[in-house]
C-alpha atoms as a PDB file:
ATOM      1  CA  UNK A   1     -23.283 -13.537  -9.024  1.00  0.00           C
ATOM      2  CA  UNK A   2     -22.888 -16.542  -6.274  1.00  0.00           C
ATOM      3  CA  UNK A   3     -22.428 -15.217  -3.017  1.00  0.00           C
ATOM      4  CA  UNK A   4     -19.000 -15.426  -1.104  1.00  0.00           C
ATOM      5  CA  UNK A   5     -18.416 -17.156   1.857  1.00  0.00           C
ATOM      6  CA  UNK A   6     -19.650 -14.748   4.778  1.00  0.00           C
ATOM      7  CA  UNK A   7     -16.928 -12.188   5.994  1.00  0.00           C
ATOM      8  CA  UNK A   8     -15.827 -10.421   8.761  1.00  0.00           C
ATOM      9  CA  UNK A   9     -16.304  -6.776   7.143  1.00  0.00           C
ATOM     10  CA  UNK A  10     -15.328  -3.339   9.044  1.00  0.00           C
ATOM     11  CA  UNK A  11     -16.846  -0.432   7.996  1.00  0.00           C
ATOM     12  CA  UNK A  12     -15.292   3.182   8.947  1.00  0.00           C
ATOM     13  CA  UNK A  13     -18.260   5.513   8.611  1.00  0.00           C
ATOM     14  CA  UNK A  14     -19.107   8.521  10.512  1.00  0.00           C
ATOM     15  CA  UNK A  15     -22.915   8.844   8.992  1.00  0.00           C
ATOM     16  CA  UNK A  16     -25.840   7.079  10.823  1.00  0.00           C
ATOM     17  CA  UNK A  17     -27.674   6.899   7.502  1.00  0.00           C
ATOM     18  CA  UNK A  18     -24.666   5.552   5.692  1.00  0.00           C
ATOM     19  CA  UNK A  19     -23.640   3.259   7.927  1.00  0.00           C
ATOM     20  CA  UNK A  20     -27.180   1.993   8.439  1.00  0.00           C
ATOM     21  CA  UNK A  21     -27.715   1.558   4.450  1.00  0.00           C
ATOM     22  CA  UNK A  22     -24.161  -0.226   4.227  1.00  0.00           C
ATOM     23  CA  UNK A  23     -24.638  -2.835   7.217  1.00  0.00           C
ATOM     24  CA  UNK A  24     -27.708  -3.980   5.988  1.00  0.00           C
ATOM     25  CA  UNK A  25     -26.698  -4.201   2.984  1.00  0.00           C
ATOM     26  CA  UNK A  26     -23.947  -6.609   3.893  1.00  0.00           C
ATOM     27  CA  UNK A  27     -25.852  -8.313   6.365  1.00  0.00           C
ATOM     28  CA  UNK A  28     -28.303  -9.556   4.456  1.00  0.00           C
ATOM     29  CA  UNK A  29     -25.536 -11.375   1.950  1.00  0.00           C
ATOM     30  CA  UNK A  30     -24.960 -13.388   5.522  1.00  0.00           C
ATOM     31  CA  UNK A  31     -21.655 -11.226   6.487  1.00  0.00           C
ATOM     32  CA  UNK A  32     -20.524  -9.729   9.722  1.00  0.00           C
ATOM     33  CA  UNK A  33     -20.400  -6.097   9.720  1.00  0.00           C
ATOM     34  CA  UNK A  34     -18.343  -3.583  12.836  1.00  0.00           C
ATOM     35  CA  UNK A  35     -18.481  -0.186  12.558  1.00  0.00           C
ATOM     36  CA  UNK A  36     -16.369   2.188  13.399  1.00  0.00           C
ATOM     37  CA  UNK A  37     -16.870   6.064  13.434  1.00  0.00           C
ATOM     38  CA  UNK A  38     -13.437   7.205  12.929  1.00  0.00           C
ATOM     39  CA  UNK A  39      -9.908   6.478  11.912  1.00  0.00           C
ATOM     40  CA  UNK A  40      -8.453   5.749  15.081  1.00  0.00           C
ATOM     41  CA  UNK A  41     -11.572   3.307  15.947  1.00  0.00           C
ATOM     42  CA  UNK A  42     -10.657   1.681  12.641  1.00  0.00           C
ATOM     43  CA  UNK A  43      -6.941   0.815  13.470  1.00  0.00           C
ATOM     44  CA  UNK A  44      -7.727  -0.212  17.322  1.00  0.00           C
ATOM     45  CA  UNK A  45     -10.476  -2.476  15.841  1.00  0.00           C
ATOM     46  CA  UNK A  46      -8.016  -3.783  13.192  1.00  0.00           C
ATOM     47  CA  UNK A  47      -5.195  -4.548  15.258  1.00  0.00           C
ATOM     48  CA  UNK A  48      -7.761  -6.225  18.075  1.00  0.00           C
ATOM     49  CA  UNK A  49     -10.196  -8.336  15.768  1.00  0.00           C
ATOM     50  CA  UNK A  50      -9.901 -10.775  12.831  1.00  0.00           C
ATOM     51  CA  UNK A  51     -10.994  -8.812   9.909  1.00  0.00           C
ATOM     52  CA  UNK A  52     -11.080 -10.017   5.927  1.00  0.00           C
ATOM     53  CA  UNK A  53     -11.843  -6.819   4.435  1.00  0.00           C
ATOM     54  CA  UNK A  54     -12.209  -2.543   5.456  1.00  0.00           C
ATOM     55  CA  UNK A  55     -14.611  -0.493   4.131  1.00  0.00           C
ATOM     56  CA  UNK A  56     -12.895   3.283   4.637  1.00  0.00           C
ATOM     57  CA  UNK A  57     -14.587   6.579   4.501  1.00  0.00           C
ATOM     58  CA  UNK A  58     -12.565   8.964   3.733  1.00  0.00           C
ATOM     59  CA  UNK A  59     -13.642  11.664   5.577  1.00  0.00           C
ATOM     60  CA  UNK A  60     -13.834  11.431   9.250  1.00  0.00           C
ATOM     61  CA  UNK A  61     -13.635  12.999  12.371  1.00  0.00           C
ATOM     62  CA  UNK A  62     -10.149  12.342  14.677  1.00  0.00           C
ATOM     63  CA  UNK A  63      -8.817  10.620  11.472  1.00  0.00           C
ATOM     64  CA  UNK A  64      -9.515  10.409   7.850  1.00  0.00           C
ATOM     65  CA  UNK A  65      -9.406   7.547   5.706  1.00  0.00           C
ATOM     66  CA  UNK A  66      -6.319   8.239   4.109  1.00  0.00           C
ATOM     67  CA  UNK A  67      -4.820   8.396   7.413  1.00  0.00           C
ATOM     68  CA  UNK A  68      -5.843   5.443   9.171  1.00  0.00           C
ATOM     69  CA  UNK A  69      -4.990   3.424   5.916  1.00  0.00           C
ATOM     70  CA  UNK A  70      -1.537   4.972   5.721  1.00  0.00           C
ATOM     71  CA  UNK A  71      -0.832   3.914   9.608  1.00  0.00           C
ATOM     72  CA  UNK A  72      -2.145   0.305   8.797  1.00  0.00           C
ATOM     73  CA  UNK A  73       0.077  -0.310   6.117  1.00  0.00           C
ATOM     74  CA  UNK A  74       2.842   1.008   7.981  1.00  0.00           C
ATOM     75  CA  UNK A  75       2.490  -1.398  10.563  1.00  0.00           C
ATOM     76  CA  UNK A  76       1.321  -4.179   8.438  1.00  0.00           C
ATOM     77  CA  UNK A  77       5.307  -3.862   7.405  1.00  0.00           C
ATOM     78  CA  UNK A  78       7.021  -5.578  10.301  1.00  0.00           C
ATOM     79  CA  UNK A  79       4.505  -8.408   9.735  1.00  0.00           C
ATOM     80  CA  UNK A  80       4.021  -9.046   6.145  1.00  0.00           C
ATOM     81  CA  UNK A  81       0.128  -9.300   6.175  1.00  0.00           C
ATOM     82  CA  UNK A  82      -1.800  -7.077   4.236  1.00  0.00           C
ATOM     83  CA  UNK A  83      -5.782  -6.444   4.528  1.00  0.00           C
ATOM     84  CA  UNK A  84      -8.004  -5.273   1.666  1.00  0.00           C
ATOM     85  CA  UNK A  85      -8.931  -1.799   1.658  1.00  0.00           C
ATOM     86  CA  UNK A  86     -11.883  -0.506  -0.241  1.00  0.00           C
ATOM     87  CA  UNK A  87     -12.198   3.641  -0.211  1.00  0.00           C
ATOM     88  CA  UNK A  88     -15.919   4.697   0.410  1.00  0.00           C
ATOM     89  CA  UNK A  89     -16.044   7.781  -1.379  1.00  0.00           C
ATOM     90  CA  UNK A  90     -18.944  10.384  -2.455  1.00  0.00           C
ATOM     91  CA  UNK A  91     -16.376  11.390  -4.864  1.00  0.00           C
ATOM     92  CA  UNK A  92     -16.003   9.853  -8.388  1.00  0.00           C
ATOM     93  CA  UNK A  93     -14.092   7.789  -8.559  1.00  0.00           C
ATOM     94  CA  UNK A  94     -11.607   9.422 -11.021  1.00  0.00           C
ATOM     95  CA  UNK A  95     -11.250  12.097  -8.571  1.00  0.00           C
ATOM     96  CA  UNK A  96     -10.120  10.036  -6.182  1.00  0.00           C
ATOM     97  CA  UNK A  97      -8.570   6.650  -7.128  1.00  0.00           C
ATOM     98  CA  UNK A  98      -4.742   7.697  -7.643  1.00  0.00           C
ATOM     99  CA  UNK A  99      -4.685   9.497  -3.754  1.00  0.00           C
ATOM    100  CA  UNK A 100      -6.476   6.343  -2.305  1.00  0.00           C
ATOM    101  CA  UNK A 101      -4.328   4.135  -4.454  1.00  0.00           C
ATOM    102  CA  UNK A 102      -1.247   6.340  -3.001  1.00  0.00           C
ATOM    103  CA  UNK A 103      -2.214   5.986   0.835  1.00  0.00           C
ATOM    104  CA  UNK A 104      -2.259   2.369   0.040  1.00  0.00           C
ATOM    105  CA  UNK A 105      -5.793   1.440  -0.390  1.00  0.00           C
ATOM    106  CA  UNK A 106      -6.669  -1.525  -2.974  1.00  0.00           C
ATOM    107  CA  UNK A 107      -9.769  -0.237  -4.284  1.00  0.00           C
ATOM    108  CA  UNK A 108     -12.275   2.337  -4.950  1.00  0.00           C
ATOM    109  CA  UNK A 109     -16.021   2.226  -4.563  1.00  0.00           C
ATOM    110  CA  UNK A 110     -18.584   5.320  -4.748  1.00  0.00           C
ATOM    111  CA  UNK A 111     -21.195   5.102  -1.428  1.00  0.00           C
ATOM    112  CA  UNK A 112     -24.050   4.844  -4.232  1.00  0.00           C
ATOM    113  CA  UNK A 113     -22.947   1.257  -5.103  1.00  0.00           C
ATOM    114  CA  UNK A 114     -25.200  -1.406  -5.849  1.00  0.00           C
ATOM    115  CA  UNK A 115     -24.701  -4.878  -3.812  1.00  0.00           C
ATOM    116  CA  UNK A 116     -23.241  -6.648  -6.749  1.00  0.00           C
ATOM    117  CA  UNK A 117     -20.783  -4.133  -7.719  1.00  0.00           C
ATOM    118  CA  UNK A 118     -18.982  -4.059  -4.300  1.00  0.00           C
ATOM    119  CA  UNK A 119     -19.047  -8.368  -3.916  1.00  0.00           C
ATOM    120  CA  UNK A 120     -17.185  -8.408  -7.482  1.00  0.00           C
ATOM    121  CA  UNK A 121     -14.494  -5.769  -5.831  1.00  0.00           C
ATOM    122  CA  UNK A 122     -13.954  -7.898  -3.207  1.00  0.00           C
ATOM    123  CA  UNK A 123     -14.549 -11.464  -4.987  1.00  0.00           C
ATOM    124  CA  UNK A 124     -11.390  -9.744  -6.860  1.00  0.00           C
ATOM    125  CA  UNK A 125      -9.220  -8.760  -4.072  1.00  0.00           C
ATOM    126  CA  UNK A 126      -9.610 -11.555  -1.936  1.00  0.00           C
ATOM    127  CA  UNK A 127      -8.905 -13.639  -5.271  1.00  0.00           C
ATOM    128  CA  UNK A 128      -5.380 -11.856  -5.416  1.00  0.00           C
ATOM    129  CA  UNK A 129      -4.597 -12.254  -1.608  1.00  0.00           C
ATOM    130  CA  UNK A 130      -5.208 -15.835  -2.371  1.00  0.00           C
ATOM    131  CA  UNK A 131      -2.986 -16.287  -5.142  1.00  0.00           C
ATOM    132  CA  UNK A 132      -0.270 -14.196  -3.538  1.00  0.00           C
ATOM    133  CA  UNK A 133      -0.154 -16.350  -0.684  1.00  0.00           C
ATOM    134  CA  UNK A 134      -0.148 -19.853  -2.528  1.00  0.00           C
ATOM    135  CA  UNK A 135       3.097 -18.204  -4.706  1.00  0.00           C
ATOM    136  CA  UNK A 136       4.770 -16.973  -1.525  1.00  0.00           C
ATOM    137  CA  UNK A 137       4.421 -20.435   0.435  1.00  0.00           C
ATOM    138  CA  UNK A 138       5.203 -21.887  -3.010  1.00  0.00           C
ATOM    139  CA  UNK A 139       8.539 -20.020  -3.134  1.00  0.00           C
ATOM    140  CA  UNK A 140       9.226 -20.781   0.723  1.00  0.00           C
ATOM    141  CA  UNK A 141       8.861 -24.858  -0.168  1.00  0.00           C
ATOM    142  CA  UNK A 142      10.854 -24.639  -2.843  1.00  0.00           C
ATOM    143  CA  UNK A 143      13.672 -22.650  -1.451  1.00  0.00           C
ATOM    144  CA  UNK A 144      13.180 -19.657  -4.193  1.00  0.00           C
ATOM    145  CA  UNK A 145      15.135 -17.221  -4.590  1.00  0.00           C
ATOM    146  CA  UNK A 146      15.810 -14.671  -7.836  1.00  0.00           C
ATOM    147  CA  UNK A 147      19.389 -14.814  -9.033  1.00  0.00           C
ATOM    148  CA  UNK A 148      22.101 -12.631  -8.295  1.00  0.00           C
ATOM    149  CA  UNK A 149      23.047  -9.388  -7.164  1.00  0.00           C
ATOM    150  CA  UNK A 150      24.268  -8.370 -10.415  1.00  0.00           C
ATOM    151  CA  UNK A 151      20.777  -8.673 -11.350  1.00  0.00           C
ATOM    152  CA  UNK A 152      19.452  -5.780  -8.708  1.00  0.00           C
ATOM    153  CA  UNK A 153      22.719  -3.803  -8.750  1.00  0.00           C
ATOM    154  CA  UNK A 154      24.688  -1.596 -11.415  1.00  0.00           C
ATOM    155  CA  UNK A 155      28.153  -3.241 -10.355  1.00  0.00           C
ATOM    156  CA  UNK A 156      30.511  -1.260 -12.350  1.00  0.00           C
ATOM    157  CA  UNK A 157      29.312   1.584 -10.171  1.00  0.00           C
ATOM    158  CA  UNK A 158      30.574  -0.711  -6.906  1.00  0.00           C
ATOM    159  CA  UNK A 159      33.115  -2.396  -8.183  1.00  0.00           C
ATOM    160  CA  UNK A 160      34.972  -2.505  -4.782  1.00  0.00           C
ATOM    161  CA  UNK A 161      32.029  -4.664  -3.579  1.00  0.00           C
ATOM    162  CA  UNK A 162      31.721  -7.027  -6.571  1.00  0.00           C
ATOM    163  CA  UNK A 163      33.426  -9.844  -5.050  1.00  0.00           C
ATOM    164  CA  UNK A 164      33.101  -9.764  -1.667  1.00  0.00           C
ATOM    165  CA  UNK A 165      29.909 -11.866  -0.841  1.00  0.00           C
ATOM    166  CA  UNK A 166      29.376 -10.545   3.075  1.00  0.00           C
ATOM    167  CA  UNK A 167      29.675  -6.791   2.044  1.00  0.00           C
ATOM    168  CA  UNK A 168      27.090  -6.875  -0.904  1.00  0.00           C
ATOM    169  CA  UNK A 169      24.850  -8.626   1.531  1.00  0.00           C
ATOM    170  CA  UNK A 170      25.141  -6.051   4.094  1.00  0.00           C
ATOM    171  CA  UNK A 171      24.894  -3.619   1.621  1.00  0.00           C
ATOM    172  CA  UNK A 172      21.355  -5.251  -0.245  1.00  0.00           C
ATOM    173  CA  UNK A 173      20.178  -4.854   3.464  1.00  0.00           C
ATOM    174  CA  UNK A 174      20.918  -1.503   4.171  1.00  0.00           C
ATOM    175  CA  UNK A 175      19.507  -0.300   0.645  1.00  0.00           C
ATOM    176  CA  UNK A 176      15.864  -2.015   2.039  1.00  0.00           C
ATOM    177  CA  UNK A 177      16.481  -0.527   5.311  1.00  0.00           C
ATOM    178  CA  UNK A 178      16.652   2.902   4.010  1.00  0.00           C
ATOM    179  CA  UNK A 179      14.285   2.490   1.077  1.00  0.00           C
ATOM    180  CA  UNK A 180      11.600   1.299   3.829  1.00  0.00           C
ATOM    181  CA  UNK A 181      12.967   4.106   6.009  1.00  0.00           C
ATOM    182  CA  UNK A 182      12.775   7.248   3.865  1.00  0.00           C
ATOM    183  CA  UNK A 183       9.240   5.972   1.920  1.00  0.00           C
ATOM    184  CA  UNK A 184       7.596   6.026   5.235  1.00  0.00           C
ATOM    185  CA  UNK A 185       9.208   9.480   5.631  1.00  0.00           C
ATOM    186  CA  UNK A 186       7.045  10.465   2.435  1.00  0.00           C
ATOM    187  CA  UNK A 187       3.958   8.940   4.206  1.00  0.00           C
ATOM    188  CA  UNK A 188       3.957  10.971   7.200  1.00  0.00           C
ATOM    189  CA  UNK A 189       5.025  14.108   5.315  1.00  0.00           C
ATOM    190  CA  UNK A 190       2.021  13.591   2.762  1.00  0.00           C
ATOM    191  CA  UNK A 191      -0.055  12.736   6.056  1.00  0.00           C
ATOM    192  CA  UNK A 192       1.173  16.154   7.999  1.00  0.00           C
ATOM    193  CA  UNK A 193       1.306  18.304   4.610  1.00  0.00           C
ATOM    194  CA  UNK A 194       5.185  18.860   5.131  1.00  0.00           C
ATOM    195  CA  UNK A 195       6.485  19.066   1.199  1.00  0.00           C
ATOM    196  CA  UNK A 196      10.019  20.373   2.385  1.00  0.00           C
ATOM    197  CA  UNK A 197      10.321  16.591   4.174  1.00  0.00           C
ATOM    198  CA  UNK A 198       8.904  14.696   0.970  1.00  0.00           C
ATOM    199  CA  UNK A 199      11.745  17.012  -0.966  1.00  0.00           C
ATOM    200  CA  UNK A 200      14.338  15.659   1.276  1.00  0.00           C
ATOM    201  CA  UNK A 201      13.375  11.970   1.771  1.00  0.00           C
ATOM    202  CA  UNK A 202      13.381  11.758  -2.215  1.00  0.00           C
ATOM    203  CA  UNK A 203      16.118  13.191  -2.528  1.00  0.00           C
ATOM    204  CA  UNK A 204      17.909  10.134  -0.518  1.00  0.00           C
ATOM    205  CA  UNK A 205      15.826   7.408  -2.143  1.00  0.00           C
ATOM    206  CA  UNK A 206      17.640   8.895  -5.727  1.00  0.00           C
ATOM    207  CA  UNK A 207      20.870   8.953  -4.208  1.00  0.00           C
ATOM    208  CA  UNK A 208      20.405   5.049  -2.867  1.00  0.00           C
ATOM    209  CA  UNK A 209      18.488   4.015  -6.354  1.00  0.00           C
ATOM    210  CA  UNK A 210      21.756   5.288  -8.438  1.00  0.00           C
ATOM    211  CA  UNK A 211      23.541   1.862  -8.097  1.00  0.00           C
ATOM    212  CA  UNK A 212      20.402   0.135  -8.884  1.00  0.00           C
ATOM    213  CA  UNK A 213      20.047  -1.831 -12.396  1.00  0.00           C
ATOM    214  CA  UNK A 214      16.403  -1.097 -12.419  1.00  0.00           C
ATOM    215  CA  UNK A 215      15.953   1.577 -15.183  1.00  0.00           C
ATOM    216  CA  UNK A 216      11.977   2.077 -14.528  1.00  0.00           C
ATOM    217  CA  UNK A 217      12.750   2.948 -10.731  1.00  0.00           C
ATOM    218  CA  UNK A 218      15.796   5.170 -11.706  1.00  0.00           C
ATOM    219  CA  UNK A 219      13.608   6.935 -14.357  1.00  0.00           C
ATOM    220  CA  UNK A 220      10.459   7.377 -11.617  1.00  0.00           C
ATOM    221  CA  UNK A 221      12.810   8.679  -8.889  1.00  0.00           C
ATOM    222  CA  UNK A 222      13.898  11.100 -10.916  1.00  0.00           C
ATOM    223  CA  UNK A 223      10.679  12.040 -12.394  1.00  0.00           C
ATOM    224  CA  UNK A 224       9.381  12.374  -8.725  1.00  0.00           C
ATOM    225  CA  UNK A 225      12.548  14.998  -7.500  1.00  0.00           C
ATOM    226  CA  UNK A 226      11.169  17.260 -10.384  1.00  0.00           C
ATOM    227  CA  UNK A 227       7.738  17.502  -8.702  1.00  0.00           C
ATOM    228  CA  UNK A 228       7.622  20.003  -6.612  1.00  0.00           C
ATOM    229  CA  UNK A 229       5.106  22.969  -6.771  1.00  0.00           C
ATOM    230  CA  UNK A 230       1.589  21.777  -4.960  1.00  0.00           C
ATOM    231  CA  UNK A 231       0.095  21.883  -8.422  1.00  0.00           C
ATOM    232  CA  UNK A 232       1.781  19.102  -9.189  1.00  0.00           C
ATOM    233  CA  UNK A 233       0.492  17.083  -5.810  1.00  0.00           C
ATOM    234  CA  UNK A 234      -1.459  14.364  -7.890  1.00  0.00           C
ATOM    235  CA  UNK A 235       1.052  13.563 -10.779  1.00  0.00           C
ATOM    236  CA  UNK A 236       3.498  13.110  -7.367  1.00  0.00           C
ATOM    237  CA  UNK A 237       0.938  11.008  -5.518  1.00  0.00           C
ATOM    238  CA  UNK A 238       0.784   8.943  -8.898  1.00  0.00           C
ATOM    239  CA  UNK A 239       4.797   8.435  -9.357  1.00  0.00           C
ATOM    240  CA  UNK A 240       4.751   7.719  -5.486  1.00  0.00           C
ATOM    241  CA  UNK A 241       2.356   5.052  -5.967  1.00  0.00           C
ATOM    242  CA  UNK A 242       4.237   3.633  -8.815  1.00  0.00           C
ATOM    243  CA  UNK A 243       7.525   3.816  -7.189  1.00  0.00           C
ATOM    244  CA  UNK A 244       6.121   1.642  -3.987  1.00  0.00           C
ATOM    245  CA  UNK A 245       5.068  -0.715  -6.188  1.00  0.00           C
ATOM    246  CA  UNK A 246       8.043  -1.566  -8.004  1.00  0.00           C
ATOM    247  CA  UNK A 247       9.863  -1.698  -4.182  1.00  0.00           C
ATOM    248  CA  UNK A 248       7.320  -4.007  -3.177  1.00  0.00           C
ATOM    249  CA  UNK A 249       7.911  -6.305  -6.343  1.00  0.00           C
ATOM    250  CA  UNK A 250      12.235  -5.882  -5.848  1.00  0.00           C
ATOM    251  CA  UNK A 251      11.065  -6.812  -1.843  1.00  0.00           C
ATOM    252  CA  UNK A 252       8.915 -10.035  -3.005  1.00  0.00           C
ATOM    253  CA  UNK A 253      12.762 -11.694  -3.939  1.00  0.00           C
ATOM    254  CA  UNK A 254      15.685 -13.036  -2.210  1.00  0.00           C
ATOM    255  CA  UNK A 255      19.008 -11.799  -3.582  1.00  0.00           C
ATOM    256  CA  UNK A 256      21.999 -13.300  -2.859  1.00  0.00           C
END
């Protein structure tokens, strides 16, 4: 494999040994390599230096992985940017992808990797990012925007708001507002182990996702209220996941 342009890598790892094996590693492909030993290291690094990529442990002192990941992507909201993630696990990896995938991490990688395995990872990622921003600027030049509200919302279930322009606006916002609001709700209740606050917040994002026309988010939201024993915690992390990303594609648009 041809080596990528040298990045600007941070690695959250609490183990000498590990974080020894891993910088030289990735200093010898030419990149530059920060470590941090904890979560909290990893987000005041992230929001005070120009990074292209994290490497998270997930297991740390202060803060774990899934933590510090969960806080970035909460505040990577307000700006729109969005760093690659890669979970450093001694895990497998099918023990651990969906919960990494649910914090909000991109990727998986087990800390016995070889050199070649984690460049394709992030060859891949940084690929996407790439694309994603080309498409974005692309829509921005071109003045895109997806249809019409008919199109997002169920309008015989509002049909008091189907002709009035300035209200369905107002209302399009509100319903991001509080779908924003109550999934970072989830986030924090996952990240303090509070299930009676999860129960709650979903119950408000099925009550707001009632009047959407989006079957596959109607039929997850209700698949996610009928989790609800601690059993169950990965098949909800895995609806979770799949309920962000279908936001996050609904978010991508302009409706008017």
């Amino acid at each position: 494999m041809d080596k990528i342009t040298p990045l600007n890598i941070l690695i959250a790892e609490d183990n000498k040994m590990n974080q020894f094996m891993i910088k030289e590693l990735l200093e010898m492909d030419g990149h530059n390599i920060t470590i941090a030993e904890d979560g909290r290291k990893v987000i005041d690094l992230w929001q005070n230096g120009d990074y292209d990529l994290i490497l998270m442990d997930l297991q740390m002192p202060e803060m774990s992985g899934f933590e510090a990941t969960v806080q970035i992507r909460r505040m990577e909201k307000s700006s729109g940017d969005h760093i690659p993630i890669i979970a450093l696990s001694a895990y497998s990896e099918k023990d651990k992808l969906r919960e990494c995938k649910a914090a909000g991490m991109d990727d998986f990688i087990n800390k016995a990797f070889e050199t070649d395995e984690l460049m394709e990872k992030i060859e891949n990622l940084l690929s996407d990012r790439e694309d994603k921003e080309i498409e974005g600027k692309s829509r921005e030049d071109n003045g895109y925007s997806t249809g019409k509200i008919e199109d997002l919302f169920n309008l015989n279930k509002i049909p008091h708001l189907r002709h009035n322009t300035e209200k369905m606006k107002q209302y399009v916002q509100l319903f991001f507002e509080g779908m924003n609001f109550e999934i970072s709700k989830i986030e924090k209740a996952i990240e303090e182990n509070t299930p009676e606050e999860i129960g709650i917040a979903v119950h408000s994002i099925k009550s707001m996702c009632w009047y959407l026309h989006k079957e596959e988010i109607t039929r997850i939201t209700s698949e996610i209220e009928c989790i609800t024993s601690e059993d169950s915690i990965k098949g909800f992390l895995e609806k979770f996941s799949q309920l962000k990303e279908h936001f996050e594609d609904l978010k991508r648009d302009k409706w008017l």
